[in-house]
C-alpha atoms as a PDB file:
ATOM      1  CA  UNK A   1      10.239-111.322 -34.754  1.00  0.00           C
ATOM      2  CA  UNK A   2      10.369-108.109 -36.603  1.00  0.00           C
ATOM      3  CA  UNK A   3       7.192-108.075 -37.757  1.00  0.00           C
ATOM      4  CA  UNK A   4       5.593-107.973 -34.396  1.00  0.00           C
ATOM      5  CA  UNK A   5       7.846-104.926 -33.657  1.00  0.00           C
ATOM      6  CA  UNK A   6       6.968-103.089 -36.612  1.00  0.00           C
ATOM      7  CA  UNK A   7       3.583-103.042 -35.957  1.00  0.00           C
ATOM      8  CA  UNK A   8       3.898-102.502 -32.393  1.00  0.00           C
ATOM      9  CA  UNK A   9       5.595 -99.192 -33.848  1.00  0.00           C
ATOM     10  CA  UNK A  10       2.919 -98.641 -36.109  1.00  0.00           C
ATOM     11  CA  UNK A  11       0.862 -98.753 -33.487  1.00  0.00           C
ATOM     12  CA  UNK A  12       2.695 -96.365 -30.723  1.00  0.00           C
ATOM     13  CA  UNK A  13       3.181 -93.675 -33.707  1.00  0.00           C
ATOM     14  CA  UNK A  14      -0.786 -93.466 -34.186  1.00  0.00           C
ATOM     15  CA  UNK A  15      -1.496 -92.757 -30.954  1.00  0.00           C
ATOM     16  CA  UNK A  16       1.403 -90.244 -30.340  1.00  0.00           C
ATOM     17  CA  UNK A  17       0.242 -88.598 -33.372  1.00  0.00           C
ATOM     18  CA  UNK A  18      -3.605 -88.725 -32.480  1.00  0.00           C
ATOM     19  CA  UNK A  19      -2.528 -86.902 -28.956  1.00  0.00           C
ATOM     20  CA  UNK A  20      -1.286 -84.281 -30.922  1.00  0.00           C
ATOM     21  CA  UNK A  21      -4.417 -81.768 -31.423  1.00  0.00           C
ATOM     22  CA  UNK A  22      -2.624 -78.534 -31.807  1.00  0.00           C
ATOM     23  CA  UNK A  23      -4.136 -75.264 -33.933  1.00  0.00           C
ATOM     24  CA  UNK A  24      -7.033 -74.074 -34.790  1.00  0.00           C
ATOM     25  CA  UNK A  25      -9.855 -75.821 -36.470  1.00  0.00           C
ATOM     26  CA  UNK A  26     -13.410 -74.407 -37.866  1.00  0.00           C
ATOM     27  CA  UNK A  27     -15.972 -75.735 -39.420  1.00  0.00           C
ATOM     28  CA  UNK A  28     -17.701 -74.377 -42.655  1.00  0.00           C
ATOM     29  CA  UNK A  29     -21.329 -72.278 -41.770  1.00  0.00           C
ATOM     30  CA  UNK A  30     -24.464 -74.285 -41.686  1.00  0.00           C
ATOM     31  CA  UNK A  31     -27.935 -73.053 -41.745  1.00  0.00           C
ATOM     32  CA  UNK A  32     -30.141 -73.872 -38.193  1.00  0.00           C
ATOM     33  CA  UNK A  33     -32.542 -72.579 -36.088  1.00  0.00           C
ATOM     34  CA  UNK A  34     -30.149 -69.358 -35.014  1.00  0.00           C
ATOM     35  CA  UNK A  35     -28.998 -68.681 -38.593  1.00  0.00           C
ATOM     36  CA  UNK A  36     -26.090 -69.385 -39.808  1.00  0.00           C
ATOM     37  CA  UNK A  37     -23.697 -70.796 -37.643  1.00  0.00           C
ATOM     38  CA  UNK A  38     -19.899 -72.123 -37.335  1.00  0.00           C
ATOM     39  CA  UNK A  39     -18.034 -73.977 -34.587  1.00  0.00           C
ATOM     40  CA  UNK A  40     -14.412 -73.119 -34.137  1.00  0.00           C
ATOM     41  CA  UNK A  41     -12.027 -75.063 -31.673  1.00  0.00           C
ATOM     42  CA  UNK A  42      -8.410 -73.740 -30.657  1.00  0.00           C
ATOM     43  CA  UNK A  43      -5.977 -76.162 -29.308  1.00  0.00           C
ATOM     44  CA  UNK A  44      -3.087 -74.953 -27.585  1.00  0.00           C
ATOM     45  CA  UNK A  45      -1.351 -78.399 -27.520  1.00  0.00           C
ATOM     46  CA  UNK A  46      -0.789 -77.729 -23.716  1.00  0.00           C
ATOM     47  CA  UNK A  47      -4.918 -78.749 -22.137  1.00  0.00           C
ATOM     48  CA  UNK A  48      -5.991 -75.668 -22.975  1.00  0.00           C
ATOM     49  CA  UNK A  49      -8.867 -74.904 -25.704  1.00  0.00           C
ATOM     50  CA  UNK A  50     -11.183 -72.151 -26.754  1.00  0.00           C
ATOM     51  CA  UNK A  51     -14.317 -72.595 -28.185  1.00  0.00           C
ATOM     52  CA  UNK A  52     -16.302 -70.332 -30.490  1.00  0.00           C
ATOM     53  CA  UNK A  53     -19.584 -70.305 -31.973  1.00  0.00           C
ATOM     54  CA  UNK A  54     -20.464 -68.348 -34.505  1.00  0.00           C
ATOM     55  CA  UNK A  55     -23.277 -66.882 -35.560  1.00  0.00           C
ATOM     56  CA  UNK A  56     -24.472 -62.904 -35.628  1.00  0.00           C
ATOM     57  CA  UNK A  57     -22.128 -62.475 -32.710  1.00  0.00           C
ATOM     58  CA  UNK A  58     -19.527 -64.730 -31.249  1.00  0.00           C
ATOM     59  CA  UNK A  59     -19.780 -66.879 -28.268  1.00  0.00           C
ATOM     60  CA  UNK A  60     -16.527 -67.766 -26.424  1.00  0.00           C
ATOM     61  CA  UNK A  61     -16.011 -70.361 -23.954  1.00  0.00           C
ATOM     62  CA  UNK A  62     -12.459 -71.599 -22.619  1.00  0.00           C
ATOM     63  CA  UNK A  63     -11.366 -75.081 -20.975  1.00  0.00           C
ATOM     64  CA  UNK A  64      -9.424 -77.716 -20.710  1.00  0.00           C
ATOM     65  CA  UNK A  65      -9.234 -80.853 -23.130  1.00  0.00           C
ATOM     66  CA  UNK A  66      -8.001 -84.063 -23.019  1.00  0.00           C
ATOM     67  CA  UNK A  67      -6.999 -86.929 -25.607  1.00  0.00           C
ATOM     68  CA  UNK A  68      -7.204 -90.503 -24.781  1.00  0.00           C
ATOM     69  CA  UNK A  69      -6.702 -93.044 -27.955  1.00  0.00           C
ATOM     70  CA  UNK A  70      -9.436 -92.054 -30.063  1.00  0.00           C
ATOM     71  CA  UNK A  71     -11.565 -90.095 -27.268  1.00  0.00           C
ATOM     72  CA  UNK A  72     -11.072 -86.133 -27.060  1.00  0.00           C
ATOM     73  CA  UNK A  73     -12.987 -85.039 -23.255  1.00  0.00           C
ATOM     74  CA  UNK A  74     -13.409 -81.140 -23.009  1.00  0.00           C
ATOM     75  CA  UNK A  75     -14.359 -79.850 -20.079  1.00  0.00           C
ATOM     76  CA  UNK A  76     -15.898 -76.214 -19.895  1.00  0.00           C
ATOM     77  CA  UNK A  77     -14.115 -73.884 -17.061  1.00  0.00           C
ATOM     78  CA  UNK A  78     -17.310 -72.862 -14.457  1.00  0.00           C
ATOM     79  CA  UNK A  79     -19.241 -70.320 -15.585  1.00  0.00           C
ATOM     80  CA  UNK A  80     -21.716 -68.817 -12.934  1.00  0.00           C
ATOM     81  CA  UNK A  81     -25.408 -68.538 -14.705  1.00  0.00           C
ATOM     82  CA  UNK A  82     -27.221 -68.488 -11.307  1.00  0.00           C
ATOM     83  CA  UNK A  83     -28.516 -65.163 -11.976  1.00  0.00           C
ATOM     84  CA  UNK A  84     -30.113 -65.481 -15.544  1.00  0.00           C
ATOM     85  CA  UNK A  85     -31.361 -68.389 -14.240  1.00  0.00           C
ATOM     86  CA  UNK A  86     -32.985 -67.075 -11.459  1.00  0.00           C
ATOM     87  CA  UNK A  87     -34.493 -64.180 -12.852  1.00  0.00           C
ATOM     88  CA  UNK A  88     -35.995 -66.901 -15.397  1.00  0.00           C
ATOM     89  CA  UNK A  89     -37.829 -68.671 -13.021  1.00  0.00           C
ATOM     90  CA  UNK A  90     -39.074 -65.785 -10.959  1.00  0.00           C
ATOM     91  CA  UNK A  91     -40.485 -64.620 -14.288  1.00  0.00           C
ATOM     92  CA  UNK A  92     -42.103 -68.143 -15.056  1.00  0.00           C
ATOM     93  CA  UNK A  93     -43.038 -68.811 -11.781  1.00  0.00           C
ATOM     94  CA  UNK A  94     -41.687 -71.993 -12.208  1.00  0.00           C
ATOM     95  CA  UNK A  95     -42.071 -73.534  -8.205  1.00  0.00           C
ATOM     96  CA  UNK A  96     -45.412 -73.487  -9.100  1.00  0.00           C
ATOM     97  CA  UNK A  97     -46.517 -73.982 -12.890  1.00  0.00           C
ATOM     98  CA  UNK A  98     -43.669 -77.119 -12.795  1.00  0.00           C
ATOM     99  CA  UNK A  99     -43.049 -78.123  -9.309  1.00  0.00           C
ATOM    100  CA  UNK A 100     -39.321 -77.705 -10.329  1.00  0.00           C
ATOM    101  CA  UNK A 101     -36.945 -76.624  -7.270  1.00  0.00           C
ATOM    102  CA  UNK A 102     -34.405 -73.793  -8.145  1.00  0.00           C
ATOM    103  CA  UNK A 103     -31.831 -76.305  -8.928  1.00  0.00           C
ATOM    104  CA  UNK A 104     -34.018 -78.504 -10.840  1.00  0.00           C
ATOM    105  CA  UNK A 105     -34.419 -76.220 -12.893  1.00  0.00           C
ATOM    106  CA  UNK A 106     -31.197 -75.327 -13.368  1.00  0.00           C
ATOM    107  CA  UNK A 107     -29.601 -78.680 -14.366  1.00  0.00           C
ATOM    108  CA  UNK A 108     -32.877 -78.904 -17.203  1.00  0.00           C
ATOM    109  CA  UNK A 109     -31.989 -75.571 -18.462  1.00  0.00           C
ATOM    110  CA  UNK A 110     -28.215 -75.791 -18.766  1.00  0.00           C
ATOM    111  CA  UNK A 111     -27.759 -79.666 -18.189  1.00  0.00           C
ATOM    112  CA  UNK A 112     -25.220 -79.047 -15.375  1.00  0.00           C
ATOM    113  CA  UNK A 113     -25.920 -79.041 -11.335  1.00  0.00           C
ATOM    114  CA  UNK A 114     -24.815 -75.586 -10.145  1.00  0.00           C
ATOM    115  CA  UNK A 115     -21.269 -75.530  -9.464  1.00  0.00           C
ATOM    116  CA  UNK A 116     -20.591 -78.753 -12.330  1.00  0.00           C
ATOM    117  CA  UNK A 117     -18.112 -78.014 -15.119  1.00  0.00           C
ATOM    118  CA  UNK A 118     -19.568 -78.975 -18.265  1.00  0.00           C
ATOM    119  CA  UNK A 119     -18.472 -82.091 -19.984  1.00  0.00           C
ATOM    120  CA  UNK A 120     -18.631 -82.792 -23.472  1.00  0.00           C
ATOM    121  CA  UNK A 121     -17.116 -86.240 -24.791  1.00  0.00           C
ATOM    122  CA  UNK A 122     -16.661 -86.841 -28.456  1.00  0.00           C
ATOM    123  CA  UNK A 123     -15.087 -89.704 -30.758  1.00  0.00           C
ATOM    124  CA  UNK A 124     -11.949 -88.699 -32.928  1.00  0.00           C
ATOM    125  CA  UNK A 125     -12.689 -90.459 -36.189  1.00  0.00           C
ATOM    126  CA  UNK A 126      -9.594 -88.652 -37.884  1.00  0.00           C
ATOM    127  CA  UNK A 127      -6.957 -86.491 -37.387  1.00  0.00           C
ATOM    128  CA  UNK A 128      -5.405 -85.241 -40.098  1.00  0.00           C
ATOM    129  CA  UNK A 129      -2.706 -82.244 -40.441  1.00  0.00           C
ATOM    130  CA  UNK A 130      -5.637 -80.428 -42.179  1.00  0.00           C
ATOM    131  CA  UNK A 131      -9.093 -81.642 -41.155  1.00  0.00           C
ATOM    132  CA  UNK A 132     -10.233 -83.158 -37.783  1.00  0.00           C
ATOM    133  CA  UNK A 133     -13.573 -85.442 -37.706  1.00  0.00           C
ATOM    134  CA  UNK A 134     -15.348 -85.604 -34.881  1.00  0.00           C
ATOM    135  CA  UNK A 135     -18.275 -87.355 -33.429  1.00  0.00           C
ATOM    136  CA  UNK A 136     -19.956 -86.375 -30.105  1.00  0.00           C
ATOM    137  CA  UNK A 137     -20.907 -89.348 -27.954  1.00  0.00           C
ATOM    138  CA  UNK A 138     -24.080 -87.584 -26.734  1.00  0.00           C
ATOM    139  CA  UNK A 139     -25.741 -86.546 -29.577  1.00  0.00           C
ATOM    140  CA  UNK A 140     -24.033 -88.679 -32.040  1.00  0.00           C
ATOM    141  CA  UNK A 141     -23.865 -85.592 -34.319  1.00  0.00           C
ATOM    142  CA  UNK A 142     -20.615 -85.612 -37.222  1.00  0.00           C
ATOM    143  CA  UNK A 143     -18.415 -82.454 -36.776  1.00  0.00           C
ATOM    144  CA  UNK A 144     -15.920 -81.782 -39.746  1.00  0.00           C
ATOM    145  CA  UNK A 145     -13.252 -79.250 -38.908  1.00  0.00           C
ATOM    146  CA  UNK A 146     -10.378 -77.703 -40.929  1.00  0.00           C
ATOM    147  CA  UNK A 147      -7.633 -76.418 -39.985  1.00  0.00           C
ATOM    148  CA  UNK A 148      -7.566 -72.459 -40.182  1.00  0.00           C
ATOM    149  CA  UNK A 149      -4.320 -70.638 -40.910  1.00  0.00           C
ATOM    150  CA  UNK A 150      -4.341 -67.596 -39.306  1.00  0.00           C
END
């Protein structure tokens, strides 16, 4: 009887501790198309994260994050793009070099309709105090993280 309880335990403490994505994490610079570029996340334990990319300058996006078992969902807060957007496919002429409606467009530029959130689901393959492992469900792509100090 005690061993079923014990690993029932076991159990409950892994996923307690795998809901527990708190600090900041950043990965080491690799070399693509943009230069070189890092990802840091920032998880404020609370549903709250910040992502940054870095390269030359920094991007900065903000949302809110979820953990479920070994799934982490972030979801993007709304950013309005409408307007780059549309001055692209004035420029382009886009209606009529691809047939593509205004919104058509839009969802193949940014992969969102206009007025979606952006969704990005990944696989936690291991949480550590240090380092978080990540995979992305979409792309299938590996992301190694450690845990920054400061």
């Amino acid at each position: 009887m005690k061993f079923p309880i014990l690993v029932l335990l076991s159990l409950f403490n892994v996923c307690i501790y795998g809901q527990n994505i708190e600090g900041k994490f950043c990965g080491k610079r690799k070399k693509n198309f943009m230069g070189r570029v890092s990802l840091c996340l920032e998880f404020n334990g609370k549903g709250r994260f910040i992502s940054e990319i870095i390269t030359d300058v920094v991007i900065v996006e903000e949302g809110d994050y979820q953990v479920s078992g070994d799934r982490l969902i972030l979801t993007f807060d709304l950013i309005d793009h409408s307007e780059f957007v549309r001055e692209s496919y004035n420029l382009f002429n886009i209606k009529e070099n691809e047939g593509l409606s205004f919104e058509e467009y839009y969802n193949v530029l940014l992969g969102v309709k206009i007025g979606e959130r952006e969704i990005k689901k990944i696989i936690i393959i291991n949480n550590e105090k240090e380092k978080l492992k990540l995979k992305s469900l979409r792309t299938k792509k590996r992301i190694r993280l450690i845990k920054n100090s400061s």
